[in-house]
Protein backbone atom coordinates (compact mmCIF):
# COMPACT_ATOMS: atom_id res chain seq x y z
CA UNK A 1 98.67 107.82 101.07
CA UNK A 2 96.04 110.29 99.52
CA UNK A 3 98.36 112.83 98.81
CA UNK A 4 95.44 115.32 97.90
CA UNK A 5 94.01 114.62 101.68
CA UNK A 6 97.60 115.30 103.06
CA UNK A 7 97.67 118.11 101.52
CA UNK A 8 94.47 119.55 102.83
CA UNK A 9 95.54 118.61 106.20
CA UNK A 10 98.50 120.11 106.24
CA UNK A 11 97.28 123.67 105.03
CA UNK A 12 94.85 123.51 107.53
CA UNK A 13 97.39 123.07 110.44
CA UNK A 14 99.07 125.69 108.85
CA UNK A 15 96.24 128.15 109.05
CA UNK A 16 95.99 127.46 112.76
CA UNK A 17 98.92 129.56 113.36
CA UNK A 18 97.02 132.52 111.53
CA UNK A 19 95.96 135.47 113.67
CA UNK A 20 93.87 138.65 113.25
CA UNK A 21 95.63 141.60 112.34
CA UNK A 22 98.60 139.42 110.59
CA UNK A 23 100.01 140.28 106.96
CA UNK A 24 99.77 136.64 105.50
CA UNK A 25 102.35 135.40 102.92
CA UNK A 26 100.86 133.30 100.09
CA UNK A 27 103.05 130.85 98.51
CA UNK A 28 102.53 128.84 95.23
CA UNK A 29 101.39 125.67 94.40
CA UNK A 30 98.90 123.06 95.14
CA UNK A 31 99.27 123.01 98.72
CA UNK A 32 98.93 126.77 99.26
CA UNK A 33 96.04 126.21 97.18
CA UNK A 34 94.32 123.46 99.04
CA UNK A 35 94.46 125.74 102.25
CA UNK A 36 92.76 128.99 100.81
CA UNK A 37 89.18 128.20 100.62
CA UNK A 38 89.40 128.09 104.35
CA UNK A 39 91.18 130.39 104.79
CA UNK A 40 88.51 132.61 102.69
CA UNK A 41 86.31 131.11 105.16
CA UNK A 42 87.68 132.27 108.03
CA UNK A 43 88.07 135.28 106.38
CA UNK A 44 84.42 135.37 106.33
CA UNK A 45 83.59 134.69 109.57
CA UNK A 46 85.58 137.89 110.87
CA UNK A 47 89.06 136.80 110.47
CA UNK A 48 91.24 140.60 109.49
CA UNK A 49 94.00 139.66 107.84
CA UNK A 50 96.28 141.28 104.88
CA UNK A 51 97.63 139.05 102.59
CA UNK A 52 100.31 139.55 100.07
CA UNK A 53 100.54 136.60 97.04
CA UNK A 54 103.59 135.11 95.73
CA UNK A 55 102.42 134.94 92.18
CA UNK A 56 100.21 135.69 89.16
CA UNK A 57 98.12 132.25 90.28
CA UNK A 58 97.85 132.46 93.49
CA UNK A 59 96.67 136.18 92.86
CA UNK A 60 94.03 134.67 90.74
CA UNK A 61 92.52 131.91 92.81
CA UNK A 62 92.35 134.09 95.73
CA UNK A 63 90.55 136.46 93.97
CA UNK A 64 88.55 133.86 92.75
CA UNK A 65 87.60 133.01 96.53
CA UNK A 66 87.15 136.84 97.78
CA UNK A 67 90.27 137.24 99.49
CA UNK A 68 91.41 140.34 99.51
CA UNK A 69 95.55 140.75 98.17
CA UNK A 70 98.06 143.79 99.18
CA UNK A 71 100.98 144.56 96.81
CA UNK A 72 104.82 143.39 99.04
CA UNK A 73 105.75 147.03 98.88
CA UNK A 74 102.54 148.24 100.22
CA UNK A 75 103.47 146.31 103.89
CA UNK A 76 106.31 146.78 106.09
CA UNK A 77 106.92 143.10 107.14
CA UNK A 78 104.60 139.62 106.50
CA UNK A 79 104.06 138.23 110.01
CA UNK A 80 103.39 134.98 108.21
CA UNK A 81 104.46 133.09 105.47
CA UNK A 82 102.89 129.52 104.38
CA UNK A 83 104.56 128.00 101.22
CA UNK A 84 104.73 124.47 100.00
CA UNK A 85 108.14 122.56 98.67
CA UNK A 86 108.77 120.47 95.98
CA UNK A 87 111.34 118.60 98.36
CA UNK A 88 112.82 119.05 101.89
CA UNK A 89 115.78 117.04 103.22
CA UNK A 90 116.62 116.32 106.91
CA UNK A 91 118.31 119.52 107.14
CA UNK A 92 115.49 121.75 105.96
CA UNK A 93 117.39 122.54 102.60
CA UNK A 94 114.67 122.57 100.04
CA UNK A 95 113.88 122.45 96.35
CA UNK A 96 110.93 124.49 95.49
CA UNK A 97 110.06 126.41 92.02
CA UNK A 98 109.17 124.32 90.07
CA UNK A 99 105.57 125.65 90.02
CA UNK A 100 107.76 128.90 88.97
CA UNK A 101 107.16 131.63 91.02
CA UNK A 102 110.83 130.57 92.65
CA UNK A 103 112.03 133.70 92.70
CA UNK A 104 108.42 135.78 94.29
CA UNK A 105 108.64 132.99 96.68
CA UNK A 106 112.07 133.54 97.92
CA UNK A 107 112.15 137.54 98.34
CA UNK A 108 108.45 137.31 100.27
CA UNK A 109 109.46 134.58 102.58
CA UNK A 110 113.12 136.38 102.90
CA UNK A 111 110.68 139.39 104.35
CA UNK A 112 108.43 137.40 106.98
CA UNK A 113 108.92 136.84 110.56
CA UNK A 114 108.09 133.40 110.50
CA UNK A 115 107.98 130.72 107.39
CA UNK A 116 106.35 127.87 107.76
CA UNK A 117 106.25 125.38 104.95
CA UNK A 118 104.11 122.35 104.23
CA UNK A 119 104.59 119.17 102.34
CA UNK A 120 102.89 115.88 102.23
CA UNK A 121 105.06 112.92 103.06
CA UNK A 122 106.64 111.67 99.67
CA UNK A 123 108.26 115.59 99.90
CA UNK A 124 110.58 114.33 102.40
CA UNK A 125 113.66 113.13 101.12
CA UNK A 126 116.87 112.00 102.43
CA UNK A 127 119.46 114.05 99.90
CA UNK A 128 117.68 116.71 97.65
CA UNK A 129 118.49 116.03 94.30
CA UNK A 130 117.21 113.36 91.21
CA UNK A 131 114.72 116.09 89.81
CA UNK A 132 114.80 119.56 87.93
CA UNK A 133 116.41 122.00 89.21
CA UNK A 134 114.56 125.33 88.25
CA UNK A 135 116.88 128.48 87.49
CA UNK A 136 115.13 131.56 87.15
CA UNK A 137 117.65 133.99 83.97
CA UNK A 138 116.81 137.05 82.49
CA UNK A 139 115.60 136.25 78.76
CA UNK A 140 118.48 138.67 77.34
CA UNK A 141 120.98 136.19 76.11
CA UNK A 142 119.31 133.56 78.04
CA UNK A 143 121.00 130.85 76.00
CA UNK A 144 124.50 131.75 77.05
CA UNK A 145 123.61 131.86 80.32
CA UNK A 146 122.32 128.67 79.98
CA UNK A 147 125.13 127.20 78.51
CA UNK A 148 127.20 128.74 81.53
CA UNK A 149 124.65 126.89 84.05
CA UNK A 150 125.38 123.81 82.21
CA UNK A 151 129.20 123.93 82.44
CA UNK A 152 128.45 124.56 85.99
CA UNK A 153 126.77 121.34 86.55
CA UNK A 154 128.38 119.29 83.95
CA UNK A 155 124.65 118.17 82.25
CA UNK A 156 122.62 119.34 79.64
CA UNK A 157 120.20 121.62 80.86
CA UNK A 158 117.11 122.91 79.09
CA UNK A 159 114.93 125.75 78.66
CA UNK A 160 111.11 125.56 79.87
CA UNK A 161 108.76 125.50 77.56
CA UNK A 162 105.38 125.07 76.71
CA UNK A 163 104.80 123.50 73.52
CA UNK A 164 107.16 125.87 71.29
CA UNK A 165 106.80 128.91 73.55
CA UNK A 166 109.36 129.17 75.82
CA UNK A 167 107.62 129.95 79.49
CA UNK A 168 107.86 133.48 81.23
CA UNK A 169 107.81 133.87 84.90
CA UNK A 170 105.59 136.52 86.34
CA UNK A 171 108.51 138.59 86.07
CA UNK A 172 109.16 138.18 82.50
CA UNK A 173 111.99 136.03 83.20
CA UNK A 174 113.05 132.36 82.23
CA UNK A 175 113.17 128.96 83.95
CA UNK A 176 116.18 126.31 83.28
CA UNK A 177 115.26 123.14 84.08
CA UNK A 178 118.42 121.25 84.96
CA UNK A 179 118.47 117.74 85.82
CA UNK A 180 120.57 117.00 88.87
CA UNK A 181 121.76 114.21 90.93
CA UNK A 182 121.98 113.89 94.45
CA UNK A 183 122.86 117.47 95.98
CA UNK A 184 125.02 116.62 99.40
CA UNK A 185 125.81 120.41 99.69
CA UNK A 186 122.79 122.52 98.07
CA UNK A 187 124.05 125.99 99.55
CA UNK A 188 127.58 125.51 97.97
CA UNK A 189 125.22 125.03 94.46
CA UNK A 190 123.29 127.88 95.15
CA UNK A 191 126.08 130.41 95.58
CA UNK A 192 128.02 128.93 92.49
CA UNK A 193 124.80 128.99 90.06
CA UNK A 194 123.68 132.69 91.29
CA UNK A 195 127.32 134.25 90.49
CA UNK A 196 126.70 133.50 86.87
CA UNK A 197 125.83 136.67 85.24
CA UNK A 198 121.88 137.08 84.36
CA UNK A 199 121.22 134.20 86.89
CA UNK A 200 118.42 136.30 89.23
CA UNK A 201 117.29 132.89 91.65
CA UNK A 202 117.21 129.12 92.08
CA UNK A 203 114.82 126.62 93.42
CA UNK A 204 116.98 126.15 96.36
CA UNK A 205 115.96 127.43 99.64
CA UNK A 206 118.37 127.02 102.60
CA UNK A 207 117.60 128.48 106.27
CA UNK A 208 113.95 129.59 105.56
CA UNK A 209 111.93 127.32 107.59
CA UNK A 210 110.68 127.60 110.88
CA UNK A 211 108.04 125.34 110.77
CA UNK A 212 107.69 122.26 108.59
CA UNK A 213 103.79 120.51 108.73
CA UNK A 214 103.75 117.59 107.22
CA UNK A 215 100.39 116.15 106.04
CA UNK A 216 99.19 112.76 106.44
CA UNK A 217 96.71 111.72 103.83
């Protein structure tokens, strides 16, 4: 599988469900990506759409491409929301984030009328689980809260960084990468890991989609 062709493919089935005088969620990632030069396109040939971004990158690449961004609190609803995952099991759970704009990602799909999320093929996965886990913490005392995550969990866990700086998210938060094994019951995580104090989001997404594309490279 060319997983760059599937992809394409699948952003562009997603933009088939885009219609004039929509607000238009913008995820993060590659596959949002690989969808938004047609969609600036289309935009182009007469296409009137409002689009709200996700994140500091997407921001920038549809600026790059002329597309046209409204601030979340500037709209009353998003008609539409397209978003890629970093895994999606037979029950729709999903791990996504790890891209990290997990947390912009979760409070503008939690606002549209209809999610749809696309993958390519080697997204799909029988039990989530056997990759990072990204936790979004405030930086104050970020360690102990850390340290709390990893009690949780019962593994080491482990700041992200980039060479010796650790990484901020857009909102000046930080990411915990936390390795994790199969996850049979990824709500029941989600609820324990978010009542840790200065825990604001994680990378798991439960009852959000409405449509899943999967691409075919």
């Amino acid at each position: 599988m060319d997983v760059e062709l599937a992809k394409r493919a699948a952003a562009e089935k997603a933009l088939t469900y885009v219609q004039s005088g929509m607000v238009l969620g913008l995820g993060t990632g590659s596959t949002v990506e690989a969808g938004l030069e047609n969609l600036a396109r289309l935009i182009a040939e007469g296409l009137r759409i409002t689009c709200v971004s996700s994140s500091a990158r997407t921001t920038q690449r549809a600026q790059q491409l002329g597309i046209t961004l409204a601030e979340l609190d500037s709209v009353q609803i998003i008609d539409l929301s397209i978003d890629g995952a970093d895994q999606v099991d037979p029950y729709y759970a999903m791990i996504k984030g790890r891209g990290g704009a997990l947390l912009r990602e979760k409070i503008l799909a939690s606002h549209a009328r209809r999610r749809i999320f696309v993958v390519d093929r080697s997204k799909q996965v029988p039990v989530l689980g056997h990759i990072d886990l990204p936790v979004e913490v405030v930086s104050y005392g970020w360690s102990h809260t850390a340290a709390r995550i990893a009690k949780c969990l019962g593994s080491e866990v482990r700041v992200r960084r980039d060479g010796d700086a650790i990484v901020a998210t857009d909102n000046s938060n930080y990411l915990i990468d936390c390795p994790i094994g199969g996850l049979r019951d990824p709500e029941a995580l989600d609820h324990a890991l978010r009542s840790i104090p200065g825990v604001v989001g994680t990378g798991i997404f439960v009852d959000m989609i409405d449509i899943l594309i999967v691409g075919d490279g």
